[in-house]
C-alpha atoms as a PDB file:
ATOM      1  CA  UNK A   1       0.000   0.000   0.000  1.00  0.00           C
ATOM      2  CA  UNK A   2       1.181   3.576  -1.100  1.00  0.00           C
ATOM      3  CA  UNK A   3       1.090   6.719   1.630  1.00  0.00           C
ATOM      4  CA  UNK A   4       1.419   9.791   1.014  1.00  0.00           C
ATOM      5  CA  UNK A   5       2.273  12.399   3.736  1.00  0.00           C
ATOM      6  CA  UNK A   6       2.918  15.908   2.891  1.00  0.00           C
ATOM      7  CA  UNK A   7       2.622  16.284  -0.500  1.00  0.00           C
ATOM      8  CA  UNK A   8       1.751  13.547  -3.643  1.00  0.00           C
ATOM      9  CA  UNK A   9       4.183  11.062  -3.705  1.00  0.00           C
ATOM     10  CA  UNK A  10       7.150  13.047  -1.870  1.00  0.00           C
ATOM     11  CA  UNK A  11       7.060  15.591  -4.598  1.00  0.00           C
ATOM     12  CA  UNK A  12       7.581  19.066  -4.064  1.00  0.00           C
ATOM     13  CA  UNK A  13       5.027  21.533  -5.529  1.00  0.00           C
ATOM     14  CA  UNK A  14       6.011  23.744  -8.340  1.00  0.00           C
ATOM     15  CA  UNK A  15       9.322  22.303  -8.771  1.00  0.00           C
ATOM     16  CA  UNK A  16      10.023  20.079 -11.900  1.00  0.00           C
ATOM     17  CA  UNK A  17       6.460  20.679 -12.984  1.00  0.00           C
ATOM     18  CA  UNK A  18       4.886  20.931 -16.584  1.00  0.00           C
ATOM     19  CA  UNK A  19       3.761  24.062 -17.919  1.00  0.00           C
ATOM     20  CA  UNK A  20      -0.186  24.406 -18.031  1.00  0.00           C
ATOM     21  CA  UNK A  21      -0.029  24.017 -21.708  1.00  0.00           C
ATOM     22  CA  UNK A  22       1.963  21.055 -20.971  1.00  0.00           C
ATOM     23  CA  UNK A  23      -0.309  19.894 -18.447  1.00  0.00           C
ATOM     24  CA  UNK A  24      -3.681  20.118 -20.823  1.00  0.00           C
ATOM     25  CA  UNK A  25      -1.782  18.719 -23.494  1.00  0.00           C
ATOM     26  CA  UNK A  26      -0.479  15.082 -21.774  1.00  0.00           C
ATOM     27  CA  UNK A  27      -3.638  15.168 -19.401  1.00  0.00           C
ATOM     28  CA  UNK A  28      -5.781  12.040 -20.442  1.00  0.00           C
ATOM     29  CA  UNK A  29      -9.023  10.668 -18.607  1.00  0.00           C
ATOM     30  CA  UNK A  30      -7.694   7.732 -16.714  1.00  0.00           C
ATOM     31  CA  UNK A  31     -10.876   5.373 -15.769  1.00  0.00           C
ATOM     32  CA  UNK A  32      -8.380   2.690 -13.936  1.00  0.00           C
ATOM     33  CA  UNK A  33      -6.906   3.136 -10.529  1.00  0.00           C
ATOM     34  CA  UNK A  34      -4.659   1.472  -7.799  1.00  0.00           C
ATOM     35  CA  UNK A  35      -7.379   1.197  -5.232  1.00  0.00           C
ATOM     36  CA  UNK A  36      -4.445   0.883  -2.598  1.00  0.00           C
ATOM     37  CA  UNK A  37      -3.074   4.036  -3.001  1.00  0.00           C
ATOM     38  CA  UNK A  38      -3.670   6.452  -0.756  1.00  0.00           C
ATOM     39  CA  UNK A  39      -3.438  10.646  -1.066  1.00  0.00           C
ATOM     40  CA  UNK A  40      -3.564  12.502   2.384  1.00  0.00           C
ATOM     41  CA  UNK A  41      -5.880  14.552   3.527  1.00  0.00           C
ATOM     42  CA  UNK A  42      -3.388  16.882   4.120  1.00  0.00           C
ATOM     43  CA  UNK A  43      -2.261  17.015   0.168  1.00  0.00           C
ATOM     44  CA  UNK A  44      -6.349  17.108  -0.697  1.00  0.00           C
ATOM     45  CA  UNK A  45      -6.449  19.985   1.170  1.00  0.00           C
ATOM     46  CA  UNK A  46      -3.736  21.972  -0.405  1.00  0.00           C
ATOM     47  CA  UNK A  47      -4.870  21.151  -3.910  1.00  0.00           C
ATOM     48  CA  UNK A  48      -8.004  22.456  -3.200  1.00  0.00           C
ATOM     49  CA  UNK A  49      -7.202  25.601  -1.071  1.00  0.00           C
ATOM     50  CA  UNK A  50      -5.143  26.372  -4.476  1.00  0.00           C
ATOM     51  CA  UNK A  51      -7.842  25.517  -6.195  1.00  0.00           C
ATOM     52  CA  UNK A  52      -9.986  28.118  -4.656  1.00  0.00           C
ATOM     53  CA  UNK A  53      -8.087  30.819  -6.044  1.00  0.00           C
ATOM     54  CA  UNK A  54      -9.858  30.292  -9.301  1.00  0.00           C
ATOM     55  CA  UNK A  55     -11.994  32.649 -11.070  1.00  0.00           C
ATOM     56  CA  UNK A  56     -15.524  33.120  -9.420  1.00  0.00           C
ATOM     57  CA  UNK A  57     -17.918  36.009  -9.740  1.00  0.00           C
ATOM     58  CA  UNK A  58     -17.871  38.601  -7.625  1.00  0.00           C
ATOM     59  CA  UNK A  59     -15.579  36.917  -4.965  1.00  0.00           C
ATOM     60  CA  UNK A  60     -18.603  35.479  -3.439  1.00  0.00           C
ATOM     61  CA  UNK A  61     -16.852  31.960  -3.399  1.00  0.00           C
ATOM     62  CA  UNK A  62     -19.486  29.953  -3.812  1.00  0.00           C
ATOM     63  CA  UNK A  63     -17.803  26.376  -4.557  1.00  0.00           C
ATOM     64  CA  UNK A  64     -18.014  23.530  -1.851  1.00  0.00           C
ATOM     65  CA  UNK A  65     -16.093  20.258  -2.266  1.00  0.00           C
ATOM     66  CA  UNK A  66     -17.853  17.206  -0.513  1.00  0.00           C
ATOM     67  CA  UNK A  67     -14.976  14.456  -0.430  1.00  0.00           C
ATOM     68  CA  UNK A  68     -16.452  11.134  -0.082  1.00  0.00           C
ATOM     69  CA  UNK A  69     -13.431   8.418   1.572  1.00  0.00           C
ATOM     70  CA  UNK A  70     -16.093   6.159   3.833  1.00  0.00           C
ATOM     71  CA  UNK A  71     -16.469   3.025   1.889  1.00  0.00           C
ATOM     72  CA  UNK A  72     -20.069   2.488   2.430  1.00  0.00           C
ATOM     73  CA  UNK A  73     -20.753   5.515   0.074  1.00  0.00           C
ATOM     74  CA  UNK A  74     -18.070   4.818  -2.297  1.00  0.00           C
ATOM     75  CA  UNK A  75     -20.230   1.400  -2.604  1.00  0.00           C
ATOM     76  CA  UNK A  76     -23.589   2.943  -2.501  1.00  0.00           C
ATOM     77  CA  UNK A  77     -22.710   5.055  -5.409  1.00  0.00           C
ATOM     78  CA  UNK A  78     -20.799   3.222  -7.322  1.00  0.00           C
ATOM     79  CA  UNK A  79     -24.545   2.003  -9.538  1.00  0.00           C
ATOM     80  CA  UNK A  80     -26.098   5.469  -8.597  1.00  0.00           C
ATOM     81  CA  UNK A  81     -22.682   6.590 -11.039  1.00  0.00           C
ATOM     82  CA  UNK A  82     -23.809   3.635 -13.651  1.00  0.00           C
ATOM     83  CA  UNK A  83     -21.022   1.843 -12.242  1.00  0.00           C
ATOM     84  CA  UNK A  84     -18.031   3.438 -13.179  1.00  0.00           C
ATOM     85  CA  UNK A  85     -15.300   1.780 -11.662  1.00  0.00           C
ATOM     86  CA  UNK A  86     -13.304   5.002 -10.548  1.00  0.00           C
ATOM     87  CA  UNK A  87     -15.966   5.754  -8.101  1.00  0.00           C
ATOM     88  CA  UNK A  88     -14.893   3.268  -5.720  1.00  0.00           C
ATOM     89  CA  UNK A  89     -10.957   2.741  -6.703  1.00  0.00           C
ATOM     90  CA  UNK A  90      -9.592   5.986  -7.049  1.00  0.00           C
ATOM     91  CA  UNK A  91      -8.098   7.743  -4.379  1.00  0.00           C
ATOM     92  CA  UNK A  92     -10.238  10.710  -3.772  1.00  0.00           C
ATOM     93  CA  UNK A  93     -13.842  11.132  -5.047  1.00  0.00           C
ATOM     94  CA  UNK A  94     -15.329  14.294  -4.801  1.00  0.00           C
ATOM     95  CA  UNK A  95     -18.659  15.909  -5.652  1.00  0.00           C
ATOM     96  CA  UNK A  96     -17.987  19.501  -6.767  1.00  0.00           C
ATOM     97  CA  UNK A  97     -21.175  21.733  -5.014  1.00  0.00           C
ATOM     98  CA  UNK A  98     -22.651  25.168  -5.657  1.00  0.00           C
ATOM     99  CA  UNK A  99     -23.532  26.641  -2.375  1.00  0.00           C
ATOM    100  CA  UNK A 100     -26.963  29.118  -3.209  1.00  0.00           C
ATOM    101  CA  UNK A 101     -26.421  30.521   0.116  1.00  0.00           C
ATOM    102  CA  UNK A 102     -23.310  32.230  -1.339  1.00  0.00           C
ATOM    103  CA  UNK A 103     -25.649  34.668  -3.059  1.00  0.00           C
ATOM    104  CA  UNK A 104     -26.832  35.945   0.347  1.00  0.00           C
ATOM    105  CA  UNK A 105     -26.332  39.721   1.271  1.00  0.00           C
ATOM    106  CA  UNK A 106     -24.672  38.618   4.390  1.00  0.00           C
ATOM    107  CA  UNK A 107     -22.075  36.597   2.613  1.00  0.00           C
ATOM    108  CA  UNK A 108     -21.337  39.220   0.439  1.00  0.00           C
ATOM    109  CA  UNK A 109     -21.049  41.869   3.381  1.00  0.00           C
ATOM    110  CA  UNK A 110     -19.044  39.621   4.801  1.00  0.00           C
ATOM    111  CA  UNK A 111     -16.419  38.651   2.203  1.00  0.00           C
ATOM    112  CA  UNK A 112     -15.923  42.155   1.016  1.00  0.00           C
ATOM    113  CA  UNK A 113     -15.457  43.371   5.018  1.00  0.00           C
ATOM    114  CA  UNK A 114     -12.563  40.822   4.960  1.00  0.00           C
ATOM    115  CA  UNK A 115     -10.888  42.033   2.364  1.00  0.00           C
ATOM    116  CA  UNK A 116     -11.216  45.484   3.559  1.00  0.00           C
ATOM    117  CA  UNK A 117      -9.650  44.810   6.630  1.00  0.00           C
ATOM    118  CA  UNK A 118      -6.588  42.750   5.017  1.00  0.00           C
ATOM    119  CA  UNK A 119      -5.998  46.354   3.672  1.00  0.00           C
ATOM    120  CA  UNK A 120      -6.726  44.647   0.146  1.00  0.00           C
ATOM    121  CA  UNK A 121      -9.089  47.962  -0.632  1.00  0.00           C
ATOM    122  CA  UNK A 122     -10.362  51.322   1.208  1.00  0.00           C
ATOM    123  CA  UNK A 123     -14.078  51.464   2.871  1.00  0.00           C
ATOM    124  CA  UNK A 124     -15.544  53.748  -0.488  1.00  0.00           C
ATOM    125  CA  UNK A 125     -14.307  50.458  -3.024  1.00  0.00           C
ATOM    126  CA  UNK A 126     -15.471  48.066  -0.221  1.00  0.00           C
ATOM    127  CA  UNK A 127     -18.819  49.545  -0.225  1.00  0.00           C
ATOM    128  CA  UNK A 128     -19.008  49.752  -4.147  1.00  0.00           C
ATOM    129  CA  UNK A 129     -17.964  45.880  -5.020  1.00  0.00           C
ATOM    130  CA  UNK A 130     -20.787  44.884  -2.106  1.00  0.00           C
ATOM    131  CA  UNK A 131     -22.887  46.684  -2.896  1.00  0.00           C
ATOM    132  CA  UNK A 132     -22.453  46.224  -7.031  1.00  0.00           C
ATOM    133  CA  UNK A 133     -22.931  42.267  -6.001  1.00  0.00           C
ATOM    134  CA  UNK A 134     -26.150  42.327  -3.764  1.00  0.00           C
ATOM    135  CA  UNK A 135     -27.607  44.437  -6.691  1.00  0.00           C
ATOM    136  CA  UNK A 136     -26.523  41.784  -9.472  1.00  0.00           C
ATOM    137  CA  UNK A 137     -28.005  38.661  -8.181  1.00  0.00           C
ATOM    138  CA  UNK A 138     -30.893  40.381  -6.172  1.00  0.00           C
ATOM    139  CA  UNK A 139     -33.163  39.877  -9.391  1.00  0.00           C
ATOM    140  CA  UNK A 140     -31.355  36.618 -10.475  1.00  0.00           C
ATOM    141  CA  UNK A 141     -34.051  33.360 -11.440  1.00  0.00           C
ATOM    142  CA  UNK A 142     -33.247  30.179  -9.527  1.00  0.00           C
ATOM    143  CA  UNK A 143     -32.059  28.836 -13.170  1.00  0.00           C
ATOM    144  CA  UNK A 144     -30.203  32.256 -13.682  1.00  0.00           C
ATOM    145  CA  UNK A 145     -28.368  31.539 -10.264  1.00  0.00           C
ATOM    146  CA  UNK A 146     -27.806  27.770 -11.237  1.00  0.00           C
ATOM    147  CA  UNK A 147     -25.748  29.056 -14.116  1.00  0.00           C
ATOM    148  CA  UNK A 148     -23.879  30.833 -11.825  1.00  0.00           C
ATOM    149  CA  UNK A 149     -22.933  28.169  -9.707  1.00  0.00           C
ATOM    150  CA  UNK A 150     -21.836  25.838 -12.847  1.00  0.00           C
ATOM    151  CA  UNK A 151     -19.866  28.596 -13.761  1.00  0.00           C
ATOM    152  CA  UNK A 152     -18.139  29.283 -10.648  1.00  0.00           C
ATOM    153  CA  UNK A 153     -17.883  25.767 -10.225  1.00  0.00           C
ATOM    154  CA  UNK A 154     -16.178  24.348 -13.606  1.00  0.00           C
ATOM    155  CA  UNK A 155     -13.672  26.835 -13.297  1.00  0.00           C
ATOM    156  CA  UNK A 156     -12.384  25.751  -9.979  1.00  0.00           C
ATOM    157  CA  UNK A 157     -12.574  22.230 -11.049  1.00  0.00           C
ATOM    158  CA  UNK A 158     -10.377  22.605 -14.123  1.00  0.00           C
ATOM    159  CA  UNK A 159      -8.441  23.924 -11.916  1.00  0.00           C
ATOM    160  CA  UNK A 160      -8.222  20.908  -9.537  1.00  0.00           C
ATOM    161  CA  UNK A 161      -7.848  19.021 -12.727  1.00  0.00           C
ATOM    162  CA  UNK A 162      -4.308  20.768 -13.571  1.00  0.00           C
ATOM    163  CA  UNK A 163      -3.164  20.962 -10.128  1.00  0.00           C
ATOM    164  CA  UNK A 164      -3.890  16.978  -9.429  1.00  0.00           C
ATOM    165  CA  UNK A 165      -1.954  16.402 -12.826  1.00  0.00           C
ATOM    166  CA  UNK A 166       1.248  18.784 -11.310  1.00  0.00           C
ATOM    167  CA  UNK A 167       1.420  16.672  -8.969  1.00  0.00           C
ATOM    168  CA  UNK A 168       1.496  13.546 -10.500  1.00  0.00           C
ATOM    169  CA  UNK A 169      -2.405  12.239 -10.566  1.00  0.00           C
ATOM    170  CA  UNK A 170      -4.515  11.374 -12.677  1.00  0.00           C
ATOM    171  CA  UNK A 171      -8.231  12.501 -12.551  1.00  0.00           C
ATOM    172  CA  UNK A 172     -11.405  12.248 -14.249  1.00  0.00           C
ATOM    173  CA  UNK A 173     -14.665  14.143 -14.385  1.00  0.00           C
ATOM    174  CA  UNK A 174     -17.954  12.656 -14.011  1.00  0.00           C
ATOM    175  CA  UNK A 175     -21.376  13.944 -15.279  1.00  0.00           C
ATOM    176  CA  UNK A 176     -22.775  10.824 -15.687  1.00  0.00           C
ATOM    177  CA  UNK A 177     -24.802   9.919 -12.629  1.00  0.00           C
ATOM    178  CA  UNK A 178     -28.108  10.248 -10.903  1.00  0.00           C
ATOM    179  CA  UNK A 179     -28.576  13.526  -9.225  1.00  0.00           C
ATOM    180  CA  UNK A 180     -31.752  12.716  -7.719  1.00  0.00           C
ATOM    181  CA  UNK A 181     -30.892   9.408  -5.917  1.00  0.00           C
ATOM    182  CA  UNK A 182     -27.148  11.141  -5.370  1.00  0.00           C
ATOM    183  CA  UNK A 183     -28.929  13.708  -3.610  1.00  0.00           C
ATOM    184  CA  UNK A 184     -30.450  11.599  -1.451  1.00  0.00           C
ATOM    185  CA  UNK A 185     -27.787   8.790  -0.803  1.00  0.00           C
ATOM    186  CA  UNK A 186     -25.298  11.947   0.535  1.00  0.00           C
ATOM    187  CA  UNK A 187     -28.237  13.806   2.958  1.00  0.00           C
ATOM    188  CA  UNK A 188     -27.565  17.002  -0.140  1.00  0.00           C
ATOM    189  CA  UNK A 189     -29.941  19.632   0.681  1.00  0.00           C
ATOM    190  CA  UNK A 190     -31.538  21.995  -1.516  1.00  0.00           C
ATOM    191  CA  UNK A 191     -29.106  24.835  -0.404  1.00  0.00           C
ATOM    192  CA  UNK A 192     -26.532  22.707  -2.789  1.00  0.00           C
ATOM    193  CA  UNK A 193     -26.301  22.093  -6.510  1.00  0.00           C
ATOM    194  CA  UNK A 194     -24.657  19.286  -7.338  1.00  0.00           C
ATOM    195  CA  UNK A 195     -22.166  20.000 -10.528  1.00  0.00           C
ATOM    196  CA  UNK A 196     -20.233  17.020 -11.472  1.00  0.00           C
ATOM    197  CA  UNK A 197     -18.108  14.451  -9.911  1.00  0.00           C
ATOM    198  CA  UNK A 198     -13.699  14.318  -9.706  1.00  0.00           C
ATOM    199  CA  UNK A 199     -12.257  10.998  -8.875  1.00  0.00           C
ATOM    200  CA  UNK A 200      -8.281  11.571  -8.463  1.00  0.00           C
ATOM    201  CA  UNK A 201      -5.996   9.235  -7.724  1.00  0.00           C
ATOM    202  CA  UNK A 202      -2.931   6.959  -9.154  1.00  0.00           C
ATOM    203  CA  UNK A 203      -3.825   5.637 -12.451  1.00  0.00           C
ATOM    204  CA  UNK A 204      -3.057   1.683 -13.596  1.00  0.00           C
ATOM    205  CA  UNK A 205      -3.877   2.018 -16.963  1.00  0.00           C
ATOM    206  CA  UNK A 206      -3.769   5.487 -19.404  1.00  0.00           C
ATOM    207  CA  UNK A 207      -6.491   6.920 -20.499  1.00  0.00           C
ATOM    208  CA  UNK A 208      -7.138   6.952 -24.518  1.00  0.00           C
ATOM    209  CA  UNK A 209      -6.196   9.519 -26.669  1.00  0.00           C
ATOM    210  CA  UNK A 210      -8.996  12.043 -28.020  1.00  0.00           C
ATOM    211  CA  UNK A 211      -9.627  13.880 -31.444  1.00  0.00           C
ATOM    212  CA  UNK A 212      -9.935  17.307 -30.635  1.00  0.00           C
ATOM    213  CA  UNK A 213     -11.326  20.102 -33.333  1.00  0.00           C
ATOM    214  CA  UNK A 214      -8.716  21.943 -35.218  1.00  0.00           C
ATOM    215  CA  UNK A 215      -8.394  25.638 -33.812  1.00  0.00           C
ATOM    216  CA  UNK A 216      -9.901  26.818 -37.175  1.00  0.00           C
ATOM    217  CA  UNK A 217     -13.082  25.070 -36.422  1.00  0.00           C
ATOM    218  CA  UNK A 218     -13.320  26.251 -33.241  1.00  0.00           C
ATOM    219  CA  UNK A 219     -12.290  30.579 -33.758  1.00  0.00           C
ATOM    220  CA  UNK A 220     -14.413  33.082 -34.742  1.00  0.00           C
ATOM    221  CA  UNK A 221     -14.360  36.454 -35.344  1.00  0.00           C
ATOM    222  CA  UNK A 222     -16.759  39.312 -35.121  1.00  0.00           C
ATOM    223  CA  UNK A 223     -20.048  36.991 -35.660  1.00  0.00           C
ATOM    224  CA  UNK A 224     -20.849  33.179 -35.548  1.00  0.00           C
ATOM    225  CA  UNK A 225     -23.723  30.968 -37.562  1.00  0.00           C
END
């Protein structure tokens, strides 16, 4: 059995890494894992404190990470995930969460206090970016907050992707499960949307190349049909 204590696999971070173009170029999703091999909490924890440094609107932060290690759940899962293997055998399996209560005007008070008093901004900007926030989502739809959320969400979890890979993981994201009886396997309440699963962990077998779109087909300019 592998341990890993203070970092993934004894490796430093940000020494002898990949570039990110490096990164999203080698990065394949691996579907096989060494079910004995273990990452610490303590290295889960730093890739996703880095993590939350991604992109999200108006600093309101709204991304939760619900790790799932008891073995029961992996189990109970597993068919709720249409039995994909990783579920149970990788290392880490996480279900990436929008948290609606982020939208609140006390969170965003809050938040925006804090970084006034880290010195990050004076009192007049403080006041502006709060109150610029609680204005922009006050009118939001449920479905226009959703959006938000997957937004907010996806961003951070790319970025878990690339920091997993730096440090010598593989990973895999997972949209194909069953929200409702996920939901209600995990106690989720409505306060939470659910936004895809990660399973990280130490790969036995690669995952298969993939034909991507040349850049052509994908750039436009100006105006799109």
């Amino acid at each position: 059995m592998s341990i890993i204590i203070g970092g993934v696999a004894n490796k430093k971070f940000g020494v002898d890494t990949m570039s990110v173009k490096d990164l999203l170029e080698k990065r394949r999703s691996v579907r096989h894992y060494d079910s004995n091999y273990i990452v610490s909490s303590e290295t889960m924890a730093t890739l996703i404190e880095s993590a939350s440094k991604s992109p999200n609107g108006n600093n309101i932060q709204a991304t939760r990470y619900l790790v799932i290690d008891e073995p029961h759940l992996r189990d109970l899962l597993l068919p709720i995930a249409f039995n994909q293997q990783q579920v149970t055998d990788a290392s880490v399996l996480i279900v990436i969460l929008g948290d609606y209560h982020a939208f609140e005007k006390e969170n965003i008070i809050k938040i925006h206090e804090e970084g006034f008093q880290e010195g990050f901004f004076d009192a007049s900007l403080r006041d502006y970016l709060a109150g610029a926030a609680i204005d922009y989502y006050v009118n939001k739809s449920k479905e226009d907050l959703k959006i938000e959320l997957t937004r907010d969400a996806s961003l951070a979890s790319m970025s878990l992707l690339l920091l997993a890979n730096e440090a010598g993981l593989e990973t895999i994201t997972m949209s194909g499960y069953d929200s409702e009886q996920l939901r209600l396997a995990l106690d989720i309440s409505e306060r939470y949307l659910d936004v895809m699963l990660i399973a990280i962990g130490k790969g036995i077998k690669n995952g298969h190349k993939t034909v991507r779109h040349d850049v052509n087909q994908v750039i436009y300019k100006n105006k799109i049909k």
